[in-house]
Protein backbone atom coordinates (compact mmCIF):
# COMPACT_ATOMS: atom_id res chain seq x y z
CA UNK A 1 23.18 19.22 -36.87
CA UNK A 2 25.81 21.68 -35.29
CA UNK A 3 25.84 19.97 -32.36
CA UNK A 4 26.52 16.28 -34.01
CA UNK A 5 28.97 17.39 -35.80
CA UNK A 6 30.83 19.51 -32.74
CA UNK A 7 30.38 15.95 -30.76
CA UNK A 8 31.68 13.97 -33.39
CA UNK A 9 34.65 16.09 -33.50
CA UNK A 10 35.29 16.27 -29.96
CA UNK A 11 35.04 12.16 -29.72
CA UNK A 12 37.78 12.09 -32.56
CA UNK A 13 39.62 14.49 -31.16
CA UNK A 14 39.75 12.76 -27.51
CA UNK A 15 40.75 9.28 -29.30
CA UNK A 16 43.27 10.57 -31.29
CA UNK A 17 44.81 12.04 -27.73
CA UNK A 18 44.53 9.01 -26.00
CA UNK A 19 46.66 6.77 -28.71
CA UNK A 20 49.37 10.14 -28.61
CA UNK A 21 49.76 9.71 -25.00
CA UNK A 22 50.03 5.91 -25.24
CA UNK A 23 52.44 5.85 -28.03
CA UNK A 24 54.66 8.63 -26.76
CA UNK A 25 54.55 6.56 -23.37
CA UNK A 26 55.73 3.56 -25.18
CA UNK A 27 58.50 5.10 -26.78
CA UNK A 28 60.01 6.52 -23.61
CA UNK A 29 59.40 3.20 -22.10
CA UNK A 30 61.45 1.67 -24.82
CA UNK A 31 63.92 3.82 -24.25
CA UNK A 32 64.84 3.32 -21.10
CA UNK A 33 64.76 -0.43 -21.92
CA UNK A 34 67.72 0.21 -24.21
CA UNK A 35 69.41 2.67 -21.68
CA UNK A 36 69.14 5.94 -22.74
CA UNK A 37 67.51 8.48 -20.89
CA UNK A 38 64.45 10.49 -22.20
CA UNK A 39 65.08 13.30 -20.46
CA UNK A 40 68.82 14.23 -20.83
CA UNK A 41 69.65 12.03 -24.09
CA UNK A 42 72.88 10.49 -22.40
CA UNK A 43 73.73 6.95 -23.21
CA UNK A 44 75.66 4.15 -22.03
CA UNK A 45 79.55 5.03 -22.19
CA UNK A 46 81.90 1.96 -23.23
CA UNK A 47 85.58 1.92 -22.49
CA UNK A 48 88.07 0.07 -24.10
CA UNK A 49 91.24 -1.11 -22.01
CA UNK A 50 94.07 -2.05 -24.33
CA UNK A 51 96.17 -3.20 -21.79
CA UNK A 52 93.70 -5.87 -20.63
CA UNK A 53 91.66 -5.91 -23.95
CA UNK A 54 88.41 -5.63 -22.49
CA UNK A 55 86.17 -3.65 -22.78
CA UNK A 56 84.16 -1.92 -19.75
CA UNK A 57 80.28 -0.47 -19.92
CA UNK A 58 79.36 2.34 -17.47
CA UNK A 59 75.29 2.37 -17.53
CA UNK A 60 72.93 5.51 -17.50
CA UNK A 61 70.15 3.87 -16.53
CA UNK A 62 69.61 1.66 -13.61
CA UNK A 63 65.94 -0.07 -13.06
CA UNK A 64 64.79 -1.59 -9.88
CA UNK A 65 61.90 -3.78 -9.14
CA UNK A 66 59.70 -2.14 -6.68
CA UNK A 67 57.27 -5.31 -6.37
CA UNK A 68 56.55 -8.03 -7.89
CA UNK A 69 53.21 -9.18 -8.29
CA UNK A 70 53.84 -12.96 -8.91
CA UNK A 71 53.25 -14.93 -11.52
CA UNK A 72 50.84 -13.77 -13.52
CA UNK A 73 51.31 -10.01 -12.31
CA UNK A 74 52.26 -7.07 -13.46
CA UNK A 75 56.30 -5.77 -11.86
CA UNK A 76 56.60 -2.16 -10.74
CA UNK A 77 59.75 -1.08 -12.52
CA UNK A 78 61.62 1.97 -10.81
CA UNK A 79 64.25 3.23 -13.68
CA UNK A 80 66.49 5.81 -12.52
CA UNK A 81 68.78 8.35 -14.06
CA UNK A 82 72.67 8.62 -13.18
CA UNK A 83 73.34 11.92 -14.99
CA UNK A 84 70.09 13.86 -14.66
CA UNK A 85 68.34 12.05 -11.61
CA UNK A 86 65.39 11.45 -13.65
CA UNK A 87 62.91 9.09 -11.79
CA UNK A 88 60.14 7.26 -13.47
CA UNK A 89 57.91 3.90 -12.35
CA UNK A 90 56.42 1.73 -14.59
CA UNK A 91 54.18 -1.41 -14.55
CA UNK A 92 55.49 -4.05 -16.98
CA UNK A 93 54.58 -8.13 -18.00
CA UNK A 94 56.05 -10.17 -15.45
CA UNK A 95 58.06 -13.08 -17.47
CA UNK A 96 58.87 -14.81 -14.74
CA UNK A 97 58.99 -18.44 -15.08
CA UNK A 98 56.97 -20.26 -12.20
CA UNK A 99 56.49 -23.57 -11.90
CA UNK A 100 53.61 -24.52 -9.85
């Protein structure tokens, strides 16, 4: 009975991890998406030119494809850091429109 309930607990226990580590992935994921970087916290910096009115964004962030797996692939997504140099890859949904 001990050792049902031990195993029960460890199974719980390992799912629960796995959804942690998928949802904390997510969110830094998302982040980037938006621009700001997990790591340091820095954002994108706008400047306003009221000479010129315009206004001028200076990303954190930059992302680069690293390949591209077609149409119905997955892209390798290479998002890099300007302040901190943090460097992080990531496989993302390919919306690419292809006409075949």
């Amino acid at each position: 009975m001990q050792t049902l309930i031990f195993l029960l607990l460890t199974f719980l226990i390992v799912i629960f991890s796995v959804l942690l580590y998928f949802k904390n992935k997510h969110s830094r994921v998302d982040k980037l998406n938006k621009g700001i970087c997990p790591s340091c916290g820095d954002k994108a910096k706008t400047f306003y030119d009221e000479r010129t009115r315009s206004t001028f964004k200076v990303d954190v962030i930059s992302a680069r494809v690293l390949k591209n797996h077609g149409c119905s692939g997955l892209n390798d997504i290479e998002y890099t850091c300007k302040t901190c140099g943090l460097k992080e890859v990531y496989s993302q949904s390919g919306s690419s429109n292809c006409s075949v």
